[in-house]
Structures are given as structure tokens and as C-alpha cells.
N, C-alpha and C. Protein backbone atom coordinates (compact mmCIF):
# COMPACT_ATOMS: atom_id res chain seq x y z
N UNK A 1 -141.30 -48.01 75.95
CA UNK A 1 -141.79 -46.90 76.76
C UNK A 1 -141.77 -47.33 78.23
N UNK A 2 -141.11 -46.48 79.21
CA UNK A 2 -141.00 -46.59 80.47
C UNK A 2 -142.63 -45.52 81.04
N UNK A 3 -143.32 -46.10 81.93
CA UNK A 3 -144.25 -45.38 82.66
C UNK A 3 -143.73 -45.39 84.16
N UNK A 4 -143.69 -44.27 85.18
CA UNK A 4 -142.83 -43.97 86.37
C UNK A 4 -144.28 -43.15 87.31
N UNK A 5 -144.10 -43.68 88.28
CA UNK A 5 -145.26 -42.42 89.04
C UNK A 5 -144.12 -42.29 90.11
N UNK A 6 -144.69 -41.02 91.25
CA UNK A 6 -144.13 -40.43 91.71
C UNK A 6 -145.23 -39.91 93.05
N UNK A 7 -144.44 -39.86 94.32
CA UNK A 7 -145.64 -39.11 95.21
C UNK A 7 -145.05 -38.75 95.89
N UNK A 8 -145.20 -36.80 96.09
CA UNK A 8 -144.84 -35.86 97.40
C UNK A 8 -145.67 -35.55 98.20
N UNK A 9 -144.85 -35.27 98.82
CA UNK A 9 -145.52 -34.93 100.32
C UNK A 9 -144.85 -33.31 100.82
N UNK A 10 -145.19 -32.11 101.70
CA UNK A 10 -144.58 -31.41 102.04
C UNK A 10 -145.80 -30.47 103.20
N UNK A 11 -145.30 -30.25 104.31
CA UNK A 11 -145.90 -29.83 106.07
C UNK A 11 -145.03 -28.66 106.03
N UNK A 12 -146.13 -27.46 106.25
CA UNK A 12 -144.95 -26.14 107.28
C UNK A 12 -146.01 -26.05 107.98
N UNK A 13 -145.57 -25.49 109.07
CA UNK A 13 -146.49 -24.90 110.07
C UNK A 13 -147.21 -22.99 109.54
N UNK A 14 -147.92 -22.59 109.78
CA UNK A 14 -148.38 -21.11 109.56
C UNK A 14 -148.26 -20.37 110.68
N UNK A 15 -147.67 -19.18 110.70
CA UNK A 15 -147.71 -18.06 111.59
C UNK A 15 -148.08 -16.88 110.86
N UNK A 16 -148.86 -15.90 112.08
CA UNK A 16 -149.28 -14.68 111.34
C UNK A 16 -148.20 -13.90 111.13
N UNK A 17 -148.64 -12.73 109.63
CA UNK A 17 -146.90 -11.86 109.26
C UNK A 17 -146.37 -12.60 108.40
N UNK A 18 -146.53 -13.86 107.90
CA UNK A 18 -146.04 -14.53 106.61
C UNK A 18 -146.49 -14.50 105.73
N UNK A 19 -146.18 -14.46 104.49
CA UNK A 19 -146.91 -14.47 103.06
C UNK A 19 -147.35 -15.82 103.07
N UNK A 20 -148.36 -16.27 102.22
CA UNK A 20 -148.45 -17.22 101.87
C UNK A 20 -148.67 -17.80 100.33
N UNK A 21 -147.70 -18.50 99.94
CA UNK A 21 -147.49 -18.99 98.47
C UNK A 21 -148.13 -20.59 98.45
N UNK A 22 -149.23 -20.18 97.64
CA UNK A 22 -149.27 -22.17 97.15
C UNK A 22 -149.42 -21.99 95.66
N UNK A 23 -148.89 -23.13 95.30
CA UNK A 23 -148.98 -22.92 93.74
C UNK A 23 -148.63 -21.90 92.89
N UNK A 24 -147.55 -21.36 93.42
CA UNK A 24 -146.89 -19.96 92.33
C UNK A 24 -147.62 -18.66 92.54
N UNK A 25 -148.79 -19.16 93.63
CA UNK A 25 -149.50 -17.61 93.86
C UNK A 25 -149.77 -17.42 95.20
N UNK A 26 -149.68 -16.13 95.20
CA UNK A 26 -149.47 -15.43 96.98
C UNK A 26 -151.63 -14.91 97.19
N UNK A 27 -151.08 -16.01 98.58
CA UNK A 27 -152.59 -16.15 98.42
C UNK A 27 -152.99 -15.14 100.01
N UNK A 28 -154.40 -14.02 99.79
CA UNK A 28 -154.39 -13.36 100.60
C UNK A 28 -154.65 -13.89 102.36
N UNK A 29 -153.91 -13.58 103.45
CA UNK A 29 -154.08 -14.49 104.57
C UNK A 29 -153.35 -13.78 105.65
N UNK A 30 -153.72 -14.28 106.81
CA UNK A 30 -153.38 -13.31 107.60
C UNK A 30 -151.94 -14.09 108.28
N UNK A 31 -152.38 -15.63 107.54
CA UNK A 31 -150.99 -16.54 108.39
C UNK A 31 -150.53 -16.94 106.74
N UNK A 32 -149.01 -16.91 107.35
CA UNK A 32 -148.41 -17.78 105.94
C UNK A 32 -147.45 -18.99 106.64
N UNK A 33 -146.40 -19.14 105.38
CA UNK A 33 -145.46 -20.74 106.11
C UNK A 33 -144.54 -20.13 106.14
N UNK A 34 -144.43 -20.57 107.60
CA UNK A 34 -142.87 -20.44 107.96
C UNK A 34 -141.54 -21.77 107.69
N UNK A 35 -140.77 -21.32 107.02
CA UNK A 35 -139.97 -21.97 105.86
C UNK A 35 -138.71 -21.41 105.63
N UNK A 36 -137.98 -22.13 104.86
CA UNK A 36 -136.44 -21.52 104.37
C UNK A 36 -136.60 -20.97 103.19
N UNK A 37 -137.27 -21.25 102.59
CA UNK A 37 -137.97 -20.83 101.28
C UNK A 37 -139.04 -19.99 101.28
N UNK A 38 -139.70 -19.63 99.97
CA UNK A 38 -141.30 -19.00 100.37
C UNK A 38 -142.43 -20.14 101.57
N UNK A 39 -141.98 -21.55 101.12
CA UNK A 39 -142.83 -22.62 101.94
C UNK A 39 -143.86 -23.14 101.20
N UNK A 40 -143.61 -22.85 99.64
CA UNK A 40 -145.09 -23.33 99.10
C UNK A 40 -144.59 -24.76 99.02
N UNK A 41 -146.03 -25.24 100.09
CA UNK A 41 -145.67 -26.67 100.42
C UNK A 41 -146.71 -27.11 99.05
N UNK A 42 -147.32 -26.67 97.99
CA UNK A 42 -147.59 -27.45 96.95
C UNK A 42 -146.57 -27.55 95.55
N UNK A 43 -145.65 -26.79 95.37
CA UNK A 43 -144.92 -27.07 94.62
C UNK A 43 -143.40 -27.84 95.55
N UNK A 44 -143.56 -27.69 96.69
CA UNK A 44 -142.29 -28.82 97.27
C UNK A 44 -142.50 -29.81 96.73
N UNK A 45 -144.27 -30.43 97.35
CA UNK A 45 -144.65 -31.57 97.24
C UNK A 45 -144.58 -32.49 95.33
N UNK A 46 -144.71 -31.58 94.96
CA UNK A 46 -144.78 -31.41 93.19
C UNK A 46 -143.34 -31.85 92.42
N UNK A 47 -142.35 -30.91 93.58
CA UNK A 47 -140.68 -31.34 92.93
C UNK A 47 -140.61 -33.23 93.74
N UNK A 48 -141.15 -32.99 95.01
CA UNK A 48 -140.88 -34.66 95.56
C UNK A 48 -140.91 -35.86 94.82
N UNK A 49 -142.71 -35.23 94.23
CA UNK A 49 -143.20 -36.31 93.17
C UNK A 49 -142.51 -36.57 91.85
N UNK A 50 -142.01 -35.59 91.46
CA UNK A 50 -141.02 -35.85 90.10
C UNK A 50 -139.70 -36.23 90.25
N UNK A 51 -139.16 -35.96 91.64
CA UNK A 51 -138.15 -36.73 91.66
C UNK A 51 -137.93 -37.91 92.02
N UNK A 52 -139.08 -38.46 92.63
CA UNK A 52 -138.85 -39.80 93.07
C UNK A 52 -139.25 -40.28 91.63
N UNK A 53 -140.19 -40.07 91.18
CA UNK A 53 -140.50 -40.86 89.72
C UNK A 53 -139.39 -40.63 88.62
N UNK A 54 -138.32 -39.95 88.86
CA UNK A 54 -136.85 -39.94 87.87
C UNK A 54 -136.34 -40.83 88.94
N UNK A 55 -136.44 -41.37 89.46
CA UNK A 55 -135.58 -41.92 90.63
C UNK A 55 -134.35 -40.85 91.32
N UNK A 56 -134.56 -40.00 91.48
CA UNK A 56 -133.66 -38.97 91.80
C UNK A 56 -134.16 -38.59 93.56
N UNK A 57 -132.92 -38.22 94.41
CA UNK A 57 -133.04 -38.07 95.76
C UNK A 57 -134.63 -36.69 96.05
N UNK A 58 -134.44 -36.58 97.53
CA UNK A 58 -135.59 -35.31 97.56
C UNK A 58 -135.35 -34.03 97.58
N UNK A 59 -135.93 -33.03 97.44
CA UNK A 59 -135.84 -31.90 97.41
C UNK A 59 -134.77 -31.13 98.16
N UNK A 60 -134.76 -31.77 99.54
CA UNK A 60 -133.50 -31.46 100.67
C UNK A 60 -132.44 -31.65 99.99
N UNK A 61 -132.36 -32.87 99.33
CA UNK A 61 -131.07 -33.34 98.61
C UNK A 61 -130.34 -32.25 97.87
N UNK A 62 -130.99 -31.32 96.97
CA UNK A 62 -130.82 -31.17 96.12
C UNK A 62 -130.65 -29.10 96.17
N UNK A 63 -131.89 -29.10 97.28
CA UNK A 63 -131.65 -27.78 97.79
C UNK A 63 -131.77 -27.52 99.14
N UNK A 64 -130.83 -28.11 100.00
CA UNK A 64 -130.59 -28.31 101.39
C UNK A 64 -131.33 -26.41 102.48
N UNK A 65 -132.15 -26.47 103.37
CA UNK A 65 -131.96 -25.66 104.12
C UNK A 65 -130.85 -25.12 104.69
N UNK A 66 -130.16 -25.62 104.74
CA UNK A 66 -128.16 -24.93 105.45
C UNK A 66 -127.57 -24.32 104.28
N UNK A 67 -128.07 -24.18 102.83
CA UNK A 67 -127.38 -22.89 102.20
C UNK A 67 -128.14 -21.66 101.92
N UNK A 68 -127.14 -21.11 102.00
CA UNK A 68 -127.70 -19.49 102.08
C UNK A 68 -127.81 -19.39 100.70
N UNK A 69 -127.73 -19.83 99.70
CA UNK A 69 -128.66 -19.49 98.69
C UNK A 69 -129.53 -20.11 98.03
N UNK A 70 -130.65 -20.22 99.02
CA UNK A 70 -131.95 -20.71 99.01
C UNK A 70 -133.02 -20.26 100.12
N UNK A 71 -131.73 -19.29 100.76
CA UNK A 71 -133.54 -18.69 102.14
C UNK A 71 -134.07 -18.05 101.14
N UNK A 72 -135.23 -17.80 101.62
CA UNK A 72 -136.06 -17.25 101.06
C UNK A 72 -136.43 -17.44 99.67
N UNK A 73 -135.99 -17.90 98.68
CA UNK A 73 -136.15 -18.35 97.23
C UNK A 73 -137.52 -18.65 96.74
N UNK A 74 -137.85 -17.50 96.23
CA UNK A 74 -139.16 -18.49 94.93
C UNK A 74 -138.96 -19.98 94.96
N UNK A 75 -140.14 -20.61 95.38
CA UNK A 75 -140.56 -21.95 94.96
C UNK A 75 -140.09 -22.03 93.39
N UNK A 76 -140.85 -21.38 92.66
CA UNK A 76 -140.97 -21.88 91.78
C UNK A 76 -139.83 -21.53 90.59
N UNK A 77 -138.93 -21.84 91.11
CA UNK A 77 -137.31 -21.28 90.76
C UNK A 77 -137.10 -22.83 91.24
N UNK A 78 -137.31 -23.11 91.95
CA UNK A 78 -137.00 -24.95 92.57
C UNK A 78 -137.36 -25.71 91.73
N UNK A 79 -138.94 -25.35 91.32
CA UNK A 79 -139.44 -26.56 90.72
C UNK A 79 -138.89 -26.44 89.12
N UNK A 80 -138.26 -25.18 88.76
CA UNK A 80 -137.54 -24.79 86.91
C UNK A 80 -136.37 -26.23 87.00
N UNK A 81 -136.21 -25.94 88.44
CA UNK A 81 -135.01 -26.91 88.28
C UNK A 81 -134.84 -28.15 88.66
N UNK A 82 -135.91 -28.62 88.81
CA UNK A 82 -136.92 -30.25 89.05
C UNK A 82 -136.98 -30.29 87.50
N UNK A 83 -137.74 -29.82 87.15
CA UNK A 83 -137.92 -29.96 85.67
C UNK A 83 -136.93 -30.59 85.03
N UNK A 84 -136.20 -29.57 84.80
CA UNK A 84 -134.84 -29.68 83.97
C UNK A 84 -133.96 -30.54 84.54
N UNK A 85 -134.04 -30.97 85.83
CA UNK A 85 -133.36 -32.84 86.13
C UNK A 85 -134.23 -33.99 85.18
N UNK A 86 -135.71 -33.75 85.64
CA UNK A 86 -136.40 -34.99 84.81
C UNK A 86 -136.12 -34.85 83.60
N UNK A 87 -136.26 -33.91 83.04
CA UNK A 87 -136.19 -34.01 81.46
C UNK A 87 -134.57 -34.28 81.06
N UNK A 88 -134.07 -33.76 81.60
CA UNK A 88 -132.21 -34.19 81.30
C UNK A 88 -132.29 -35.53 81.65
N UNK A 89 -132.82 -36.63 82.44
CA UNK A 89 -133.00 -37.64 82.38
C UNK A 89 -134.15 -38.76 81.51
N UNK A 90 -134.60 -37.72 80.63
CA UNK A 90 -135.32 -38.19 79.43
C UNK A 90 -136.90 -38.59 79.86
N UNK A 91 -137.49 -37.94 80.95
CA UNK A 91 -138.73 -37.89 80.81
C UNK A 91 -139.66 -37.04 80.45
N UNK A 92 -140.95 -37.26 80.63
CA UNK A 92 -141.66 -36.15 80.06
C UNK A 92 -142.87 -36.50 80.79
N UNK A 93 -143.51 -35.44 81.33
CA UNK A 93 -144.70 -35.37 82.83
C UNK A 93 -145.91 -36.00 82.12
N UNK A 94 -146.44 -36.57 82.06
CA UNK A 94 -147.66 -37.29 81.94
C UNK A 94 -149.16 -36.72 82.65
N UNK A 95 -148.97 -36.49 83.88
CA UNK A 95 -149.68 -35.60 84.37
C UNK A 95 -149.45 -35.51 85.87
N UNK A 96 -150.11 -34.67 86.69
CA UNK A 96 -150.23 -34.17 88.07
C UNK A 96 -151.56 -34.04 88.97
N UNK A 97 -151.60 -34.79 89.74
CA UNK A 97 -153.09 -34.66 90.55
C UNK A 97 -152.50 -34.55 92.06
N UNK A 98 -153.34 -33.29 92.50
CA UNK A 98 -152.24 -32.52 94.01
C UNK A 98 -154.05 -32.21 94.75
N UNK A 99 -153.42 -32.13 96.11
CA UNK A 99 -154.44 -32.26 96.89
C UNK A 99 -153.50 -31.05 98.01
N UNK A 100 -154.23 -29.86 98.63
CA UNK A 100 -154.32 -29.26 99.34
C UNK A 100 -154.94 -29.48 100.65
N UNK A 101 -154.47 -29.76 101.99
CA UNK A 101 -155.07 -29.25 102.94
C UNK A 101 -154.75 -28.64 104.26
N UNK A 102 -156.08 -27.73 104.25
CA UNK A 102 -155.82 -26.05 104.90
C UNK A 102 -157.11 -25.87 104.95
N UNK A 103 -157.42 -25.93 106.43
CA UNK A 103 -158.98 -25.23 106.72
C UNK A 103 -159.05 -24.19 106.71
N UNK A 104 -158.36 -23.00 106.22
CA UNK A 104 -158.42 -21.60 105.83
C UNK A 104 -157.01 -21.25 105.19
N UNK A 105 -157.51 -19.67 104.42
CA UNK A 105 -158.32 -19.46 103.67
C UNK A 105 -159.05 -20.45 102.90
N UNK A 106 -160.14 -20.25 102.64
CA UNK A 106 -160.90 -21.43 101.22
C UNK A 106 -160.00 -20.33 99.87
N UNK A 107 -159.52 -21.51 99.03
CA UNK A 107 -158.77 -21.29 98.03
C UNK A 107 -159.40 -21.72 96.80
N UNK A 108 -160.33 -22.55 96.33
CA UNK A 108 -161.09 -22.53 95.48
C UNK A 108 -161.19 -21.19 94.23
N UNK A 109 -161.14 -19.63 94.64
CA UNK A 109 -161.15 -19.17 93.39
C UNK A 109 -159.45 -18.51 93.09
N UNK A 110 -158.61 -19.53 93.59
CA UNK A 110 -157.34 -19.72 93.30
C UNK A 110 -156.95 -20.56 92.36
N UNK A 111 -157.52 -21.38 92.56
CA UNK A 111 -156.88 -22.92 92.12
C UNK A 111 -156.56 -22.51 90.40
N UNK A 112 -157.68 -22.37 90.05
CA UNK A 112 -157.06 -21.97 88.40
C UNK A 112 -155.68 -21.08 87.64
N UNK A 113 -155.50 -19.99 88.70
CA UNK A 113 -154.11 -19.40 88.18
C UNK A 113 -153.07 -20.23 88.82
N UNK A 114 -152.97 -21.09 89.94
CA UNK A 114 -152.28 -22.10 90.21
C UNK A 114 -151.99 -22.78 89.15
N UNK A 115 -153.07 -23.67 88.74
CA UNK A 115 -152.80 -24.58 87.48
C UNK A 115 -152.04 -24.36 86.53
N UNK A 116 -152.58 -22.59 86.20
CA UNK A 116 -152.09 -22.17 85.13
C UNK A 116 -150.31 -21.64 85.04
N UNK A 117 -150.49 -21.07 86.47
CA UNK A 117 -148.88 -20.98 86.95
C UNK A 117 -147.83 -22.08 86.17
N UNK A 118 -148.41 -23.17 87.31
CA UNK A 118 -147.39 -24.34 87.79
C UNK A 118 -147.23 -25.23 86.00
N UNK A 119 -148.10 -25.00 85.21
CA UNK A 119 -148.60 -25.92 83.84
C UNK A 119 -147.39 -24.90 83.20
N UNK A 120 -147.28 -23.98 83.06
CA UNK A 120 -146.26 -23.24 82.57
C UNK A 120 -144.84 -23.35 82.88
N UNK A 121 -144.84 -23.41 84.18
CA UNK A 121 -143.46 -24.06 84.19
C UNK A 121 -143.22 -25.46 84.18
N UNK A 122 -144.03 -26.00 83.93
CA UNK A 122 -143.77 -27.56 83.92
C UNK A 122 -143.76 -27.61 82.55
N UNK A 123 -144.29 -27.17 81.55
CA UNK A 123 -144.52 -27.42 80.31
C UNK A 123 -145.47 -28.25 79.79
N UNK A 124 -146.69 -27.98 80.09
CA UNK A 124 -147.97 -29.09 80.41
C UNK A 124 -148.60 -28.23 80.30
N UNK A 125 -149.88 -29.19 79.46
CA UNK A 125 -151.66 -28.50 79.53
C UNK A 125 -151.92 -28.45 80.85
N UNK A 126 -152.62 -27.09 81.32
CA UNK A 126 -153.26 -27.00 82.46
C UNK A 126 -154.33 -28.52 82.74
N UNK A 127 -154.80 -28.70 81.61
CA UNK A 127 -156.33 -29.82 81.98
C UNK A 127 -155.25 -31.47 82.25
N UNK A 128 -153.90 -31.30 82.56
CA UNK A 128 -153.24 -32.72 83.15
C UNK A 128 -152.88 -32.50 84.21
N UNK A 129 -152.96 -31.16 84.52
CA UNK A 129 -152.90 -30.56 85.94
C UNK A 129 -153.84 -30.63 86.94
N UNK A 130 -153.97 -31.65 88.06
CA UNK A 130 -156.05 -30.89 88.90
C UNK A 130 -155.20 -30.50 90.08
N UNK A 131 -155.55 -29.91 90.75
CA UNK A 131 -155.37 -28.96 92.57
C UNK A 131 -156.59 -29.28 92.80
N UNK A 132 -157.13 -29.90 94.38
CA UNK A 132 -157.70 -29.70 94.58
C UNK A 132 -157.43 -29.72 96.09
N UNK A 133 -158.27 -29.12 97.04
CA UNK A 133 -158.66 -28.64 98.46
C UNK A 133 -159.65 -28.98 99.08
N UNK A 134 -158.97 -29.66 100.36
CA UNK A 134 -160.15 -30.04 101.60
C UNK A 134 -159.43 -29.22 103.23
N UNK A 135 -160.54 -29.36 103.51
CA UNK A 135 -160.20 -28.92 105.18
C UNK A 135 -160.17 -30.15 105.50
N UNK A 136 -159.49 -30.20 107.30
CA UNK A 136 -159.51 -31.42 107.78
C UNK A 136 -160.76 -31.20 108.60
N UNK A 137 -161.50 -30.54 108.95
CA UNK A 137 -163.07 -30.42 109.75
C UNK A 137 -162.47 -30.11 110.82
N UNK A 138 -161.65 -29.31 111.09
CA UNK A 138 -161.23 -28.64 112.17
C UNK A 138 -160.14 -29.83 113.18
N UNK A 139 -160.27 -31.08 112.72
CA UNK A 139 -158.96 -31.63 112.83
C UNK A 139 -157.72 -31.85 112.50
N UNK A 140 -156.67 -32.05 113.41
CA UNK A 140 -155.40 -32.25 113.51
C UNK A 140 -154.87 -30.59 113.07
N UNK A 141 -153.69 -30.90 112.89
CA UNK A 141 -152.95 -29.02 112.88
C UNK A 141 -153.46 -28.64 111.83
N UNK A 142 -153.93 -29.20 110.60
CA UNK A 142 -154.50 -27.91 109.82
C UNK A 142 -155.62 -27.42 110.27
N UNK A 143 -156.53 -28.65 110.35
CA UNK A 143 -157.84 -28.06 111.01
C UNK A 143 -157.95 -26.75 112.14
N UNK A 144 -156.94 -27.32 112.90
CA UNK A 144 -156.42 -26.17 114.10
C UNK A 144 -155.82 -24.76 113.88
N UNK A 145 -155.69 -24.89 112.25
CA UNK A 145 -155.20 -23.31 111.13
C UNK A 145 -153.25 -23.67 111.67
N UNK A 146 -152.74 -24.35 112.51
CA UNK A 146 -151.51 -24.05 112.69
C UNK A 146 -150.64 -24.73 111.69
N UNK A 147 -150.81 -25.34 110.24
CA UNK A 147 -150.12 -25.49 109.30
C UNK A 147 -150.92 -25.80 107.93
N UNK A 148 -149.82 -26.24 107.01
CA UNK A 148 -150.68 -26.65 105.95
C UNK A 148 -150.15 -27.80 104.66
N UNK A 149 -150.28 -28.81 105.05
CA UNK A 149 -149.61 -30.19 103.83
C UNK A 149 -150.45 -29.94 102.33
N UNK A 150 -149.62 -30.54 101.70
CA UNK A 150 -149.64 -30.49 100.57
C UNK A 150 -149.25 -32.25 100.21
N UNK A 151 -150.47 -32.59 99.35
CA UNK A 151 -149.71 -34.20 98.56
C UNK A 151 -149.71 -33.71 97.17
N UNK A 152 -148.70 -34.71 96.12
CA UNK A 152 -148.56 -34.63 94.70
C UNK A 152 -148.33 -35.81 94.63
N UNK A 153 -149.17 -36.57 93.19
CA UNK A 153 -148.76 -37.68 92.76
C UNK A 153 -148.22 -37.32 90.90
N UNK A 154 -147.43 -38.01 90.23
CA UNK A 154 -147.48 -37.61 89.41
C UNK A 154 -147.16 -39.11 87.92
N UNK A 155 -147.62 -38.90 87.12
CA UNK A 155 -147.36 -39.67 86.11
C UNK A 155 -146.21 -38.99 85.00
N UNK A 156 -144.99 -40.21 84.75
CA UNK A 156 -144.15 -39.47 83.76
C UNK A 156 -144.03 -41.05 82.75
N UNK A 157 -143.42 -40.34 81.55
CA UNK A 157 -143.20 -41.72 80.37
C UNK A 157 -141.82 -41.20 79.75
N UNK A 158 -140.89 -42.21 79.61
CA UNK A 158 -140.09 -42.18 79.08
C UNK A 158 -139.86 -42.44 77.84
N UNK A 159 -139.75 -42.22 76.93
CA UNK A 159 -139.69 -43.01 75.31
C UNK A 159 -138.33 -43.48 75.23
């Protein structure tokens, strides 16, 4: 048995007039990410982490901003196909612990259809899944509301 971890990372900035997607759900807000994609910087961060733990390049690699078929794209059309690299390379997710931060909206009575989202397309119990959310206390650009990072670490096992 091979054990592999994995850790993403993913930054957009927010402007008002954007949707905003984290975790497979459009969360109500007056700013969203501005992006080539929807911008959900928690499932970027989510494909990062699984691909570095397949040993596989990053997300850019794989779905570059310079093609036109990927503006605008469901995230979570990205991460179907994160998946289906790791597992074509014979792993299987172990689990996911992701950290949000964004001093607004408070997302807390989100987090659960997130889980439940993202556990579905990953093919995973929600309870190996945690999201969780901090503000930065009004520091650095999130604190300042002008973006919003996302980390993912993830555990996978190979048999």
C-alpha cells in the first residue's frame, strides 16, 4: 500500500457583479471571483491537492486559461476530471481537510451542502470531507474583502 498526501492552494481577487462559487455552491454576495472559470478557488485548491499527491502537474497544466474551452466552466466539471486522472492512476481519496478564507460573507450555514456537493463528486463520505472558514481579522486582501484563498490538503492510498 502506497499512502500520498497532497496540498492546494488557489487566490482570485472579488469584484462586485460576480457570482460567487465555493464548493459547488453559489453563495449569496454582492462580490464574486473574478476568474477564467466560475473561480471557485475551493475546488481549484482541491484538484491542486490531488494532483500533486498522483504526482501529476497543476491545474493550469491541465486546464490552461488561454483555451477557450474553459472560460467560464463549472468548477466542478474540473474537479470530474481530477478525479478520473487519480483514479486512472490507481488511487483512491483517503480524505480532504480544506480551509476557507474570506472575511465576508460568513459561510458557515453553507459549508454542509459544500461537503455534500464536492463528497459526491469525489466519491467519498461527506464525514472525510471537513471545510472549514476563518476571516483574516480584517487583514491582508481578504480581510480587506478584495479576494479570497482557498487551502486543500488531501490524503490518498494506493493498493
Amino acid at each position: 500500500m502506497k499512502i500520498k498526501t497532497g496540498i492546494g492552494i488557489d487566490v482570485h481577487p472579488l469584484a462586485e457583479g460576480r457570482a460567487l462559487w465555493l464548493g459547488g455552491i453559489k453563495i449569496e454576495h454582492e462580490k464574486g471571483c473574478v476568474a477564467y472559470s466560475d473561480g471557485d478557488v475551493l475546488i481549484h485548491a482541491i484538484c491542486d491537492a490531488l494532483l500533486g499527491a498522483a504526482g501529476l502537474n497543476d491545474i493550469g497544466s491541465y486546464f490552461p486559461d488561454t483555451d477557450p474551452a474553459y472560460k467560464g466552466i463549472d468548477s466542478k466539471i474540473l474537479l470530474q476530471r481530477v478525479v478520473n486522472m487519480v483514479e486512472h492512476k490507481g488511487y483512491t481519496i483517503g480524505n480532504i481537510d480544506c480551509v476557507i478564507c474570506l472575511q465576508r460573507p460568513k459561510i458557515k450555514m453553507y459549508v454542509l451542502d459544500m461537503r455534500r456537493c464536492l463528497a459526491e463528486i469525489l466519491g467519498m463520505e461527506v464525514d472525510d470531507l471537513t471545510i472549514k472558514a476563518t476571516t483574516t481579522e480584517h487583514l491582508g486582501f481578504e480581510g480587506r474583502e478584495e479576494g479570497v484563498s482557498a487551502y486543500a490538503t488531501v490524503l490518498m492510498i494506493k493498493l
